[in-house]
PDB file of N, CA and C in Angstrom:
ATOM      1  N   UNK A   1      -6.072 -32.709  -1.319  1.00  0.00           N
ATOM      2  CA  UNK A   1      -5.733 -31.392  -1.803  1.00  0.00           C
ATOM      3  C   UNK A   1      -6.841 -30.390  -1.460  1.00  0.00           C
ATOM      4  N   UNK A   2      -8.001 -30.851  -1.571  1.00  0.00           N
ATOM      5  CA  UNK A   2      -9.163 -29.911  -1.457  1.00  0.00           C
ATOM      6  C   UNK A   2      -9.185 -29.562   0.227  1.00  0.00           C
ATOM      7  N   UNK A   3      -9.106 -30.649   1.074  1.00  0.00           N
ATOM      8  CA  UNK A   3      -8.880 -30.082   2.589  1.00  0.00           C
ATOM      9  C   UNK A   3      -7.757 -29.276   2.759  1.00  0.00           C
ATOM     10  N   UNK A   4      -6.772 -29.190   2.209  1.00  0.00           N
ATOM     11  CA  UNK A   4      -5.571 -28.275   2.608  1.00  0.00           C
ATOM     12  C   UNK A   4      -6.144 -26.507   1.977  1.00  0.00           C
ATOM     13  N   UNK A   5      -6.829 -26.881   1.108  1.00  0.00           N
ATOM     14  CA  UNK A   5      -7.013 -25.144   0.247  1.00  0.00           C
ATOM     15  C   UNK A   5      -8.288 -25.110   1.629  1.00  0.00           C
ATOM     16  N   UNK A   6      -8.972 -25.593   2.262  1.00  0.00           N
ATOM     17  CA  UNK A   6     -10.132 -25.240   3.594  1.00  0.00           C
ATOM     18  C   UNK A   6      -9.516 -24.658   4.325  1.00  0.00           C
ATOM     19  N   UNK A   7      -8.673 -25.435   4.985  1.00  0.00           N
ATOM     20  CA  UNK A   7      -7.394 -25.237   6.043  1.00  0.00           C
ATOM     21  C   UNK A   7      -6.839 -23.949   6.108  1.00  0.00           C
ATOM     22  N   UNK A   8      -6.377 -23.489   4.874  1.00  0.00           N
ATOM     23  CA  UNK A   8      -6.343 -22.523   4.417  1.00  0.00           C
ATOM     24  C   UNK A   8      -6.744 -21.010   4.598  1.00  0.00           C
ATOM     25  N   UNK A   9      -8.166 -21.304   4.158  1.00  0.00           N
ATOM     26  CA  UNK A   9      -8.602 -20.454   4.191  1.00  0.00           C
ATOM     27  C   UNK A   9      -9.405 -19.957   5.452  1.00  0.00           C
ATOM     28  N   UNK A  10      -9.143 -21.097   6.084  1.00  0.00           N
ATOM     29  CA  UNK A  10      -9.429 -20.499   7.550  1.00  0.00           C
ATOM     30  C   UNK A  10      -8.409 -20.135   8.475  1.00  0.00           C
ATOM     31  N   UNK A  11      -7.406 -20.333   7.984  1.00  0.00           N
ATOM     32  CA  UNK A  11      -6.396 -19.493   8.739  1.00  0.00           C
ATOM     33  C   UNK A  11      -6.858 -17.933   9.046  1.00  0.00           C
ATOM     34  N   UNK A  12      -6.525 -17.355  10.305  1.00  0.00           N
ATOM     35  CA  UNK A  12      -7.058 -16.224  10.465  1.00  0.00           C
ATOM     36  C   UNK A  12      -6.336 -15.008   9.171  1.00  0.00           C
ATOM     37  N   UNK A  13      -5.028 -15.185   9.118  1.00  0.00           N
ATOM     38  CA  UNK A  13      -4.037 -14.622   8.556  1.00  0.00           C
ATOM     39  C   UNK A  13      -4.758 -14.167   7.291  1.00  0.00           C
ATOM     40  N   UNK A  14      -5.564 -14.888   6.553  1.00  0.00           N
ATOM     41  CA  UNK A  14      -6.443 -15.213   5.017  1.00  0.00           C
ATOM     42  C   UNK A  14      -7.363 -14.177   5.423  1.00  0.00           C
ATOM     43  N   UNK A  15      -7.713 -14.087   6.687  1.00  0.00           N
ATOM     44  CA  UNK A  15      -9.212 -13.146   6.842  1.00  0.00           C
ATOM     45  C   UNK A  15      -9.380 -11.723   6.966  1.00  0.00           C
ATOM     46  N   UNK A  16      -8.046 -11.296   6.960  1.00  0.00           N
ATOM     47  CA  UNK A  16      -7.297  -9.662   6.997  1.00  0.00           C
ATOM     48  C   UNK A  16      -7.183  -9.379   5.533  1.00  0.00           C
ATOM     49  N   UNK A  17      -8.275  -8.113   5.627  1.00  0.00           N
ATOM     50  CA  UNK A  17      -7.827  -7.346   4.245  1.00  0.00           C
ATOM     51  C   UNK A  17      -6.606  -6.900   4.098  1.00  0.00           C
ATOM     52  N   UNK A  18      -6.242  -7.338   2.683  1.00  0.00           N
ATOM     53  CA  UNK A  18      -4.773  -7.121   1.931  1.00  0.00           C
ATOM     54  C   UNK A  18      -5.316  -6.036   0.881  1.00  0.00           C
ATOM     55  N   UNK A  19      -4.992  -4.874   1.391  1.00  0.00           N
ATOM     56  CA  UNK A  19      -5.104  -3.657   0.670  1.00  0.00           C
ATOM     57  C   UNK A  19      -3.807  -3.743  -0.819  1.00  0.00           C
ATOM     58  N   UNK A  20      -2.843  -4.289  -0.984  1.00  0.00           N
ATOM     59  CA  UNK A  20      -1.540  -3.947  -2.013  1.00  0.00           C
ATOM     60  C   UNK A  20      -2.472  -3.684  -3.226  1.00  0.00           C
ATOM     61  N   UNK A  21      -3.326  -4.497  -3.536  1.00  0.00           N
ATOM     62  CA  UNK A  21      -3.448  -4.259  -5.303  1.00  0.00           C
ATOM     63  C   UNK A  21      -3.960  -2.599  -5.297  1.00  0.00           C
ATOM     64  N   UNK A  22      -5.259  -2.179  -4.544  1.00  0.00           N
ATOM     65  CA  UNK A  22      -5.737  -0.893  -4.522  1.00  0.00           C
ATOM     66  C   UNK A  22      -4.550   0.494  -4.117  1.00  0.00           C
ATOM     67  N   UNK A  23      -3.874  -0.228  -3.367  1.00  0.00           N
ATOM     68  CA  UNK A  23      -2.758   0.841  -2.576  1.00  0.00           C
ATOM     69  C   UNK A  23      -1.934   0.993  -4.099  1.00  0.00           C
ATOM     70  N   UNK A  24      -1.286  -0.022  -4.367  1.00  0.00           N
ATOM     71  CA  UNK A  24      -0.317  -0.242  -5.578  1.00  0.00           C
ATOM     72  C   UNK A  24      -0.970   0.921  -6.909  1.00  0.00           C
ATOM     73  N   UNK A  25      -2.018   0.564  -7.318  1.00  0.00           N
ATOM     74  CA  UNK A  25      -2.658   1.178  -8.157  1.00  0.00           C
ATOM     75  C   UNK A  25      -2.855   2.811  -7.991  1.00  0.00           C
ATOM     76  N   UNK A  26      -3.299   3.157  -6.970  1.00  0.00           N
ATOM     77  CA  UNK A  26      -3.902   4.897  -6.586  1.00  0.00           C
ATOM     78  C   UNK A  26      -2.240   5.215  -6.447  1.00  0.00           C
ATOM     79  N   UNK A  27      -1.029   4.764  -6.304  1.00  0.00           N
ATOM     80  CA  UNK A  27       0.181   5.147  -6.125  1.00  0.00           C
ATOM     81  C   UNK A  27       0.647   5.098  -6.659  1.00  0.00           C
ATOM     82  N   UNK A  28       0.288   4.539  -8.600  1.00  0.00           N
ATOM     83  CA  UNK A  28       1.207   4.509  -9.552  1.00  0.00           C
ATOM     84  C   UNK A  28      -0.196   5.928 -10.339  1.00  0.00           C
ATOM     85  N   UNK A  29      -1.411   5.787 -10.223  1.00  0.00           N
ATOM     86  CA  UNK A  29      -1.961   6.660 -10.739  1.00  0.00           C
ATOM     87  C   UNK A  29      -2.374   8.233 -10.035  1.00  0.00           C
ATOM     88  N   UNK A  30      -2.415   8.662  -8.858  1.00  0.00           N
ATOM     89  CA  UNK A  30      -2.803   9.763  -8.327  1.00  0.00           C
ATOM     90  C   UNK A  30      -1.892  10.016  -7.167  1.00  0.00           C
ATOM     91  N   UNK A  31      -0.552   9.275  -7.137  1.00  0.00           N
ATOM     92  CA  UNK A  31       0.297   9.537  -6.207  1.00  0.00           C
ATOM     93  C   UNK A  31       1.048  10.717  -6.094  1.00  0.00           C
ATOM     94  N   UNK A  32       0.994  11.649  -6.903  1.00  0.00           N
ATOM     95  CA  UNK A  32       1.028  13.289  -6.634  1.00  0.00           C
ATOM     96  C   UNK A  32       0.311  13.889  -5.514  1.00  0.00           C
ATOM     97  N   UNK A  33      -1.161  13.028  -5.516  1.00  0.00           N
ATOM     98  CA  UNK A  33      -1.860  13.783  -4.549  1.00  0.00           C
ATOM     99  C   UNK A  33      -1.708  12.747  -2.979  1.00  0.00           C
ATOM    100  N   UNK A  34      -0.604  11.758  -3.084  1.00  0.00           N
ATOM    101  CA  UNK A  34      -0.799  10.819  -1.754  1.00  0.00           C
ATOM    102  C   UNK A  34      -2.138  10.239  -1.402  1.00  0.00           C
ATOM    103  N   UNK A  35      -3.162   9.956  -2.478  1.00  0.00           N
ATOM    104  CA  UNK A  35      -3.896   8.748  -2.227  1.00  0.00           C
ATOM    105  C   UNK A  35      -4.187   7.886  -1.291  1.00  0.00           C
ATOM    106  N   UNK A  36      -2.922   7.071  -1.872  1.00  0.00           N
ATOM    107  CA  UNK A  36      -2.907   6.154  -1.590  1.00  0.00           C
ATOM    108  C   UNK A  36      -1.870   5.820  -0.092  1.00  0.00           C
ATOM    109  N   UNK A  37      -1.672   6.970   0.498  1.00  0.00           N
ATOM    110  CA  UNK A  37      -1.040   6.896   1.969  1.00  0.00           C
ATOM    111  C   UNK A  37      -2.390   7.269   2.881  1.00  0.00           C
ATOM    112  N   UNK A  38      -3.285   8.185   2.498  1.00  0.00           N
ATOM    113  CA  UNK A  38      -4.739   7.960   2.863  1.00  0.00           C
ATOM    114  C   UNK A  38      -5.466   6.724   2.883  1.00  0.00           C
ATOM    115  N   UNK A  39      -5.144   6.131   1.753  1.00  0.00           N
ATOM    116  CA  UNK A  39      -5.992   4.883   1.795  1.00  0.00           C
ATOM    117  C   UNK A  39      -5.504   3.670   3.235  1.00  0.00           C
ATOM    118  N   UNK A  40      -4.236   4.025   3.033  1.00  0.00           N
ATOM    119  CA  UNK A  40      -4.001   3.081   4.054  1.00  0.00           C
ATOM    120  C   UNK A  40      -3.324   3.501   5.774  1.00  0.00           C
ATOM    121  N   UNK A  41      -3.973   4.775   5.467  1.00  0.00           N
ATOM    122  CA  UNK A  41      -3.994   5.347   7.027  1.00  0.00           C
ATOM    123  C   UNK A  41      -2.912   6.099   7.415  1.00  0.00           C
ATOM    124  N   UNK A  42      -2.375   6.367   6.336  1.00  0.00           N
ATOM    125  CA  UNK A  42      -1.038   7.721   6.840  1.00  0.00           C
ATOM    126  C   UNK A  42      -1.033   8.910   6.539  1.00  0.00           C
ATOM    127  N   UNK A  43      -2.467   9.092   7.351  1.00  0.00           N
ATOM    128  CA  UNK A  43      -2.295  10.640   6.746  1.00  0.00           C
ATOM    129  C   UNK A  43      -1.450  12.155   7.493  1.00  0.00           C
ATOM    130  N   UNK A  44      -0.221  11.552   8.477  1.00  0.00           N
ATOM    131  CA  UNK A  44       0.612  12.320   7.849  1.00  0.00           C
ATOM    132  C   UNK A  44       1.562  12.176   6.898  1.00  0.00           C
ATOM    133  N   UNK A  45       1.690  11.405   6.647  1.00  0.00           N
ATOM    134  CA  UNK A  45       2.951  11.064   5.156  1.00  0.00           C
ATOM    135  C   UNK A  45       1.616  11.631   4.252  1.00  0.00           C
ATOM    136  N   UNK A  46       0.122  11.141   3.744  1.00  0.00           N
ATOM    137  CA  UNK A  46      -0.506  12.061   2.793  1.00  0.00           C
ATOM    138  C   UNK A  46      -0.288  13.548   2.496  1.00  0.00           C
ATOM    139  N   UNK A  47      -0.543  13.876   3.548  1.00  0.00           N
ATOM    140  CA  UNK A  47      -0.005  15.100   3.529  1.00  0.00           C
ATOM    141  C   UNK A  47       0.978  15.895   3.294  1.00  0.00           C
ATOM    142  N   UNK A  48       2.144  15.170   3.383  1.00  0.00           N
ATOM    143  CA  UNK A  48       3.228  15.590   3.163  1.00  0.00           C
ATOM    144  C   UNK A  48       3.603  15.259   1.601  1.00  0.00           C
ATOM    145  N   UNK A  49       3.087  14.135   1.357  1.00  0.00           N
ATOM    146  CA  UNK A  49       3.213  13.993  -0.170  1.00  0.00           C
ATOM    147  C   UNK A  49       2.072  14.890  -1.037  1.00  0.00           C
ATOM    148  N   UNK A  50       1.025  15.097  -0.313  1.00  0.00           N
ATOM    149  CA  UNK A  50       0.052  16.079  -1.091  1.00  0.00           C
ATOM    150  C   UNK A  50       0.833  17.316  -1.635  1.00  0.00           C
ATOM    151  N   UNK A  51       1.628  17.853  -0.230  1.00  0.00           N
ATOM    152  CA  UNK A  51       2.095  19.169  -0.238  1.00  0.00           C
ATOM    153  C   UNK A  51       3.304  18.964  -1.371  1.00  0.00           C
ATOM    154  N   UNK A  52       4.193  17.913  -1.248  1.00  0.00           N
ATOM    155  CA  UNK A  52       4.790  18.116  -2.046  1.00  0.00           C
ATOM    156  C   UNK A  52       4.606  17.874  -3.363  1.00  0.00           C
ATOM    157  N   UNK A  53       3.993  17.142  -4.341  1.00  0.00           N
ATOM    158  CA  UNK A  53       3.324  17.336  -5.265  1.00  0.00           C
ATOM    159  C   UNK A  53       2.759  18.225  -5.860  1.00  0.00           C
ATOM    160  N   UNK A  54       1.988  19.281  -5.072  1.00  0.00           N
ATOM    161  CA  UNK A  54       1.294  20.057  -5.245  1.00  0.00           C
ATOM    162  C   UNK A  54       2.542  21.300  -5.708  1.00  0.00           C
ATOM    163  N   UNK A  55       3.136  21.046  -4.912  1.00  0.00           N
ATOM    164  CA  UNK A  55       4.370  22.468  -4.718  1.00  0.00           C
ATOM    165  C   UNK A  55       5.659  22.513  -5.732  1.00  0.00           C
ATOM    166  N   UNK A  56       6.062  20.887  -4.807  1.00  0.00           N
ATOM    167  CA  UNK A  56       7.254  20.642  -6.161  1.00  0.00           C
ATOM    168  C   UNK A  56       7.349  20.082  -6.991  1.00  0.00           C
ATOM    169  N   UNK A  57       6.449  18.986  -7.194  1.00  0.00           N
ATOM    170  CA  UNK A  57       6.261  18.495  -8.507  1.00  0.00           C
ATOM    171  C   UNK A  57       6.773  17.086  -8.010  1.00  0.00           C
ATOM    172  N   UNK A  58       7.159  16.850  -6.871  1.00  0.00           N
ATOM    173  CA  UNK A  58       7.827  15.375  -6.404  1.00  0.00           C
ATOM    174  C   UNK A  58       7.314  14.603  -5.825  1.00  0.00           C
ATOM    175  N   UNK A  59       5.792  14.656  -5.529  1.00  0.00           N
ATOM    176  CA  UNK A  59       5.042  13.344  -5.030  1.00  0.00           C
ATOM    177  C   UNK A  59       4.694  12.495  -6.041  1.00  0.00           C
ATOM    178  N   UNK A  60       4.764  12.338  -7.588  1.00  0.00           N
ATOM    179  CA  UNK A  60       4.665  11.946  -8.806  1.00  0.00           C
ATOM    180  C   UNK A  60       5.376  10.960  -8.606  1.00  0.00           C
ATOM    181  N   UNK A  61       6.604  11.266  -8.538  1.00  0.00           N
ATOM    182  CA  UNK A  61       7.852  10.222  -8.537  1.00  0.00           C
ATOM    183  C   UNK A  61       7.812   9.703  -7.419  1.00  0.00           C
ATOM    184  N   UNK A  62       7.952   9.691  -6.437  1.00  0.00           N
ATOM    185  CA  UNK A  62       7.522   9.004  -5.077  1.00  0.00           C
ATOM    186  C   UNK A  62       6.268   8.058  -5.015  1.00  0.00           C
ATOM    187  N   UNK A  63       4.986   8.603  -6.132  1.00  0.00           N
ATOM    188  CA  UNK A  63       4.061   7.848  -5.669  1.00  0.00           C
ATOM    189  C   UNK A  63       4.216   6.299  -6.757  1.00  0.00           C
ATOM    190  N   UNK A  64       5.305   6.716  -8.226  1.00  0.00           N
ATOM    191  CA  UNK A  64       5.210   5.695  -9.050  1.00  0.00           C
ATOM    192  C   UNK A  64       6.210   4.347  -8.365  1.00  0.00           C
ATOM    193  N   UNK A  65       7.367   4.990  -7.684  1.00  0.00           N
ATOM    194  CA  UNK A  65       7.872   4.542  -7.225  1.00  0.00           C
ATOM    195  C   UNK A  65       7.419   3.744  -5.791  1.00  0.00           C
ATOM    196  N   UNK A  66       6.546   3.872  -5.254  1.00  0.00           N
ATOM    197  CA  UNK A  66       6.526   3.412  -4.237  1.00  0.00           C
ATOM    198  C   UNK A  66       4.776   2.150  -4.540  1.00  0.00           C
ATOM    199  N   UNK A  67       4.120   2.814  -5.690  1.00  0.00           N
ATOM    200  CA  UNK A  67       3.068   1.815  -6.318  1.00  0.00           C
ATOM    201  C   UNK A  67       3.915   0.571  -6.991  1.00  0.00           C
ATOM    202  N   UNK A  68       5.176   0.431  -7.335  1.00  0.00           N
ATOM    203  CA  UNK A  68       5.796  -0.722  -7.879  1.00  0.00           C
ATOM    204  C   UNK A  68       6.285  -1.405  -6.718  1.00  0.00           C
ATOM    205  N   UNK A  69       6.752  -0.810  -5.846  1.00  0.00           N
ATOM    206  CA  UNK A  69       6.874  -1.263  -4.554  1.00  0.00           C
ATOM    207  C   UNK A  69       6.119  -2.250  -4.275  1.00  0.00           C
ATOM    208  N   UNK A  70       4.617  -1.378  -4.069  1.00  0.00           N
ATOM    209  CA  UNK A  70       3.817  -2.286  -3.162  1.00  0.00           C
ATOM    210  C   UNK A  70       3.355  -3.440  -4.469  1.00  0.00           C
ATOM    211  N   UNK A  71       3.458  -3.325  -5.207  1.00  0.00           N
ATOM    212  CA  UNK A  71       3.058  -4.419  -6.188  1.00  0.00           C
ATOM    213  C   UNK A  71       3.941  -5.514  -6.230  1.00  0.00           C
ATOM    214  N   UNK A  72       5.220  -4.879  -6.103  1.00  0.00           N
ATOM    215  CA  UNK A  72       5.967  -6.764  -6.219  1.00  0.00           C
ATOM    216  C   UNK A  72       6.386  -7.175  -5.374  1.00  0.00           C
ATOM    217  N   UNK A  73       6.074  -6.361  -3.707  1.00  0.00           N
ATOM    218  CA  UNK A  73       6.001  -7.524  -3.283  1.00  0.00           C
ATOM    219  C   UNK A  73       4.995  -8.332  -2.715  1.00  0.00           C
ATOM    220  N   UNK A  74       5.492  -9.406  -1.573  1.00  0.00           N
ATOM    221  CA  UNK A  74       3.906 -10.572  -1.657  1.00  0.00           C
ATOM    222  C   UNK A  74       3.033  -9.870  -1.118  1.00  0.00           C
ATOM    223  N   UNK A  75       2.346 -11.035  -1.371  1.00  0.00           N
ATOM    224  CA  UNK A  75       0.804 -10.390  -0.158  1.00  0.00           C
ATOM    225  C   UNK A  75       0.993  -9.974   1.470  1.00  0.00           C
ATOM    226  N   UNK A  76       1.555 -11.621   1.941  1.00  0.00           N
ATOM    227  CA  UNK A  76       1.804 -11.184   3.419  1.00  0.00           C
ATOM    228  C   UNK A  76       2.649 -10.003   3.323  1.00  0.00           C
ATOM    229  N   UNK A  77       4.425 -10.371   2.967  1.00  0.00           N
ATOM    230  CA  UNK A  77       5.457  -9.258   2.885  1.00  0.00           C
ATOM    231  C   UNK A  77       4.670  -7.467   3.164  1.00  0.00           C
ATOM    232  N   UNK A  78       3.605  -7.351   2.245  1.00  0.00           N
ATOM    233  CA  UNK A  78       2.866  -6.146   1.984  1.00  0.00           C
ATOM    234  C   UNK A  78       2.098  -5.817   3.076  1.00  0.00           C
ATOM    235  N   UNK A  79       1.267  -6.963   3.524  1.00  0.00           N
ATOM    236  CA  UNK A  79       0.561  -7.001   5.384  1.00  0.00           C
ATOM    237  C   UNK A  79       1.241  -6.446   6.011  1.00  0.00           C
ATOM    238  N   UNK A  80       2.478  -7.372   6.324  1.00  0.00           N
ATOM    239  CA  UNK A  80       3.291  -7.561   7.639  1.00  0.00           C
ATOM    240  C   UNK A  80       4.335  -5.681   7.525  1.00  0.00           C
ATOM    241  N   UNK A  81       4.143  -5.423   6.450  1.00  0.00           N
ATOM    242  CA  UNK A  81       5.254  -4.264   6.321  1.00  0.00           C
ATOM    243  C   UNK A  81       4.278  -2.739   6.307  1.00  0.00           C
ATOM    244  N   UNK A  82       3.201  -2.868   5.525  1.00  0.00           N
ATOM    245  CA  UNK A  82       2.375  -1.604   5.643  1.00  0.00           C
ATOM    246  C   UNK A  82       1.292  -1.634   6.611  1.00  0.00           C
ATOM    247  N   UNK A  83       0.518  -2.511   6.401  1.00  0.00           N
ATOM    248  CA  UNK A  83      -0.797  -2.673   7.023  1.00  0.00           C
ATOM    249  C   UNK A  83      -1.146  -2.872   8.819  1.00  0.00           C
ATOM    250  N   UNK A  84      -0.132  -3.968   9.094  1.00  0.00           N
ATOM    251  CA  UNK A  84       0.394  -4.759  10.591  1.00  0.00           C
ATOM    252  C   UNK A  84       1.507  -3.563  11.390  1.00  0.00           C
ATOM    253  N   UNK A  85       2.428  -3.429  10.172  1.00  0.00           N
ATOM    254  CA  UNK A  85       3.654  -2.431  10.781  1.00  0.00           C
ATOM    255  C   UNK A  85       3.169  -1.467  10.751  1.00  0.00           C
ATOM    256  N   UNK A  86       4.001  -0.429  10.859  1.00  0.00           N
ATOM    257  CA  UNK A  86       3.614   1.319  10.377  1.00  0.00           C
ATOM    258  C   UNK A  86       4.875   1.356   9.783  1.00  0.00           C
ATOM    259  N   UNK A  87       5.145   1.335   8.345  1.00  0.00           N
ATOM    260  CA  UNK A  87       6.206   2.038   7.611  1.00  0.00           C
ATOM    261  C   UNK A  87       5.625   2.456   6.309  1.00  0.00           C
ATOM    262  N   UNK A  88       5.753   4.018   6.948  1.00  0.00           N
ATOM    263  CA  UNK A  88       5.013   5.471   5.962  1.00  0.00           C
ATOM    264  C   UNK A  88       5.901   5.664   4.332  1.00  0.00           C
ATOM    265  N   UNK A  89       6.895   5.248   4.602  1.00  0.00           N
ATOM    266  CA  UNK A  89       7.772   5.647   3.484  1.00  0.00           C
ATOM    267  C   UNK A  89       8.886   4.774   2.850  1.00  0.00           C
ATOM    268  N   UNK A  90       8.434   4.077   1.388  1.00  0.00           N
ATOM    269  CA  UNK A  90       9.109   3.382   1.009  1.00  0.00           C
ATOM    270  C   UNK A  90       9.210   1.994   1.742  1.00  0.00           C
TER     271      UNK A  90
END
């Protein structure tokens, strides 16, 4: 058992920062201001959620919504879809 958790962790896959918990968090708390699309390198979607927040009051809801997002799902799922891919929205 103890060689398989090594194995593991040397997989390269293990050695890529998994941003979800920090992303998840700044997007359920300061996602008015798009944060957390800065944090993980979209800053044109930041921007666009800055502006709208700022203006209409709708990057709030976008950012709570999209911090539950990145929270349930997995780790890789969260890699392979934000971090690896480029998908800015939702």
């Amino acid at each position: 058992m103890e060689n398989t958790r090594r194995e593991d962790w040397n997989n390269p896959r293990h050695q890529q920062e998994n941003k979800k918990i920090v992303a998840g968090i700044l997007a359920i708390l300061l996602g008015y201001l798009g944060i957390h699309k800065f944090y993980l390198g979209y800053t044109k979607e930041g921007l666009i959620q800055l502006l709208l927040g700022l203006l209409l009051g709708l990057g709030g809801i976008i950012g709570i919504i999209e911090g539950v997002i990145y929270l349930t799902k997995s780790d890789e799922d969260f890699y392979q879809t934000y971090q690896k891919g480029y998908r800015g929205w939702f």
